[in-house]
Protein backbone atom coordinates (compact mmCIF):
# COMPACT_ATOMS: atom_id res chain seq x y z
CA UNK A 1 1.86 2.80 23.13
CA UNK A 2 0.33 5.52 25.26
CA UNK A 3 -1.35 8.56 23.79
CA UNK A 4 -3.25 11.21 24.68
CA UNK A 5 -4.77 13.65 22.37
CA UNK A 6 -6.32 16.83 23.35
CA UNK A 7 -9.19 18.88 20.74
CA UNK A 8 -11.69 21.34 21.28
CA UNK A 9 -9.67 24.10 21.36
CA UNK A 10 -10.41 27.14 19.20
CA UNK A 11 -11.00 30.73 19.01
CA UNK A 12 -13.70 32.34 20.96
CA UNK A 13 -14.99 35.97 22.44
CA UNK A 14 -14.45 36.94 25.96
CA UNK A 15 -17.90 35.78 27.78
CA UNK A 16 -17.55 32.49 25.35
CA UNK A 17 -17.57 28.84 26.16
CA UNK A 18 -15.19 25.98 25.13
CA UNK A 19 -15.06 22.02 25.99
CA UNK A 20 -11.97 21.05 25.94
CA UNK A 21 -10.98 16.92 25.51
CA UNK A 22 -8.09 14.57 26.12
CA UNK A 23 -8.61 10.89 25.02
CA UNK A 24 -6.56 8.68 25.91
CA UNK A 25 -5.05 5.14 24.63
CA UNK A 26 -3.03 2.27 25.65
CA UNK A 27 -4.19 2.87 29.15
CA UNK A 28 -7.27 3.33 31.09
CA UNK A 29 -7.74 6.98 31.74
CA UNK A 30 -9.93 6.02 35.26
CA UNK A 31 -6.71 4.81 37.02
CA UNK A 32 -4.90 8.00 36.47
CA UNK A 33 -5.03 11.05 37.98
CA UNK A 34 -5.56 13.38 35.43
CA UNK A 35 -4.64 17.25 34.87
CA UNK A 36 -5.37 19.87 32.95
CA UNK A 37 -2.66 22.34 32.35
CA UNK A 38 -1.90 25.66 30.17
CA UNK A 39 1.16 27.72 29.15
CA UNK A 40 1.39 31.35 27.84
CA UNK A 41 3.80 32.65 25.64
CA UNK A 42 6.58 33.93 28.37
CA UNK A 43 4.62 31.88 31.04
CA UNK A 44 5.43 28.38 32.58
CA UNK A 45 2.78 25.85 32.26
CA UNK A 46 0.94 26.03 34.77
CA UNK A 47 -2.41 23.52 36.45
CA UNK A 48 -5.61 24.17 35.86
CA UNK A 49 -7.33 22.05 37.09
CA UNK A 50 -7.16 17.99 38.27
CA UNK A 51 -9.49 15.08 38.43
CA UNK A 52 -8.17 11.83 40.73
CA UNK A 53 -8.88 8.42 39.90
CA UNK A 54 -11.62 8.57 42.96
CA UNK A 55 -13.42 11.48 41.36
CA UNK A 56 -11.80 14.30 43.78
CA UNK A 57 -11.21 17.67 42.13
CA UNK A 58 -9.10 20.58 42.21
CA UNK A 59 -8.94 23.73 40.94
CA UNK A 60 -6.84 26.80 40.72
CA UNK A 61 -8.55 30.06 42.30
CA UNK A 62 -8.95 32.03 38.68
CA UNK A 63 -10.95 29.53 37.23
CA UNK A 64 -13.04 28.49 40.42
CA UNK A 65 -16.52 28.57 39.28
CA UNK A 66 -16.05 28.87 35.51
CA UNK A 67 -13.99 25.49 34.60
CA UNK A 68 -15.42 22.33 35.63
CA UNK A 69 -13.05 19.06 34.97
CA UNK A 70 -15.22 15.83 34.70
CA UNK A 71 -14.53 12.15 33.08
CA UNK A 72 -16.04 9.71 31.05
CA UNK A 73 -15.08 6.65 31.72
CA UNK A 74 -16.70 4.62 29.15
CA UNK A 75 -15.17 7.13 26.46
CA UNK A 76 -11.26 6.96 28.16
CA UNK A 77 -11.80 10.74 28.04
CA UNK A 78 -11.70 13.19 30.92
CA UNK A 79 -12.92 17.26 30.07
CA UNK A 80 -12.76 20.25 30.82
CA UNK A 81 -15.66 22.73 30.22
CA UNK A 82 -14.91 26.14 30.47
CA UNK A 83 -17.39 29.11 30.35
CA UNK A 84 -17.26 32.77 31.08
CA UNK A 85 -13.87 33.04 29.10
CA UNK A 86 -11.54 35.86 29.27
CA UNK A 87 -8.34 37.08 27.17
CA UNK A 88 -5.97 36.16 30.10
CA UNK A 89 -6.73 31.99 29.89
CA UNK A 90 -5.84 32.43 26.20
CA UNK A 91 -2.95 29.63 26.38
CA UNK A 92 -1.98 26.34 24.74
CA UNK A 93 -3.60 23.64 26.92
CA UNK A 94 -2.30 20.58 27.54
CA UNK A 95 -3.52 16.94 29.61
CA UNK A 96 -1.11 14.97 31.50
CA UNK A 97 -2.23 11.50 32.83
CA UNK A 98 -0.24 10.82 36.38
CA UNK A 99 0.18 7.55 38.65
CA UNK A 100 2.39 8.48 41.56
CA UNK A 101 3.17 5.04 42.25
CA UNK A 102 4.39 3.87 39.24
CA UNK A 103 6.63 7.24 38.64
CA UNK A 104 4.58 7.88 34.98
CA UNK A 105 3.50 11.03 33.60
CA UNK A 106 1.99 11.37 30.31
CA UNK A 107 1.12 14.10 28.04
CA UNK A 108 -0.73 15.51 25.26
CA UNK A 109 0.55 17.40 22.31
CA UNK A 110 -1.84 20.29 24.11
CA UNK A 111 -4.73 22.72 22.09
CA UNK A 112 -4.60 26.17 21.80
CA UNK A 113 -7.05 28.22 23.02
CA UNK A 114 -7.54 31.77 22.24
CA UNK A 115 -9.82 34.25 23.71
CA UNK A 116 -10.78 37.79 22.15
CA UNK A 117 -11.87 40.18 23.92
């Protein structure tokens, strides 16, 4: 059985600085290409940021320079650090583990994260 379960998440001041985690089992998070994502109340959920199986990442303007995404292999985890916080990525944040070509997707149960300013 697959699972992926995301922590860190918390409340924090504006200017703060959060790690964020999703650990995976039942498959090996290094094959997957593997997102970050966050939803707002009235928002979609939206990416944050992604990590490929190669180590190639990607990240959405807003949190270009403040987020990084990063993976540890040995741990089946993959990250995301975020500093320099602000009220507007307050959100529930959620991991999603993707392989395009077996048609999978799988997801956390997500983390909120609030930011105060």
């Amino acid at each position: 059985q697959v699972r992926l379960v995301e922590s860190g998440g918390g409340l924090v001041q504006a200017g703060g600085s959060l790690r964020l985690s999703c650990a995976a089992s039942g498959i090996t998070l290094s094959n997957y290409t593997v997102g970050w994502y966050r939803q707002a109340p009235g928002f979609q959920r939206a990416s944050v940021a992604t990590i490929t199986s190669g180590g190639s990442t990607n990240y959405i303007d807003f949190v270009k320079g403040r987020f990084t995404i990063s993976r540890d292999n040995a741990k089946n985890t993959v990250y995301l650090q975020m500093n320099s916080l602000q009220p507007e990525d307050t959100a529930v944040y959620y991991c999603k583990a993707s392989r395009v070509e077996l048609i999978v997707d799988y997801w956390g149960q997500g983390t909120q994260v609030t930011v105060s300013s």
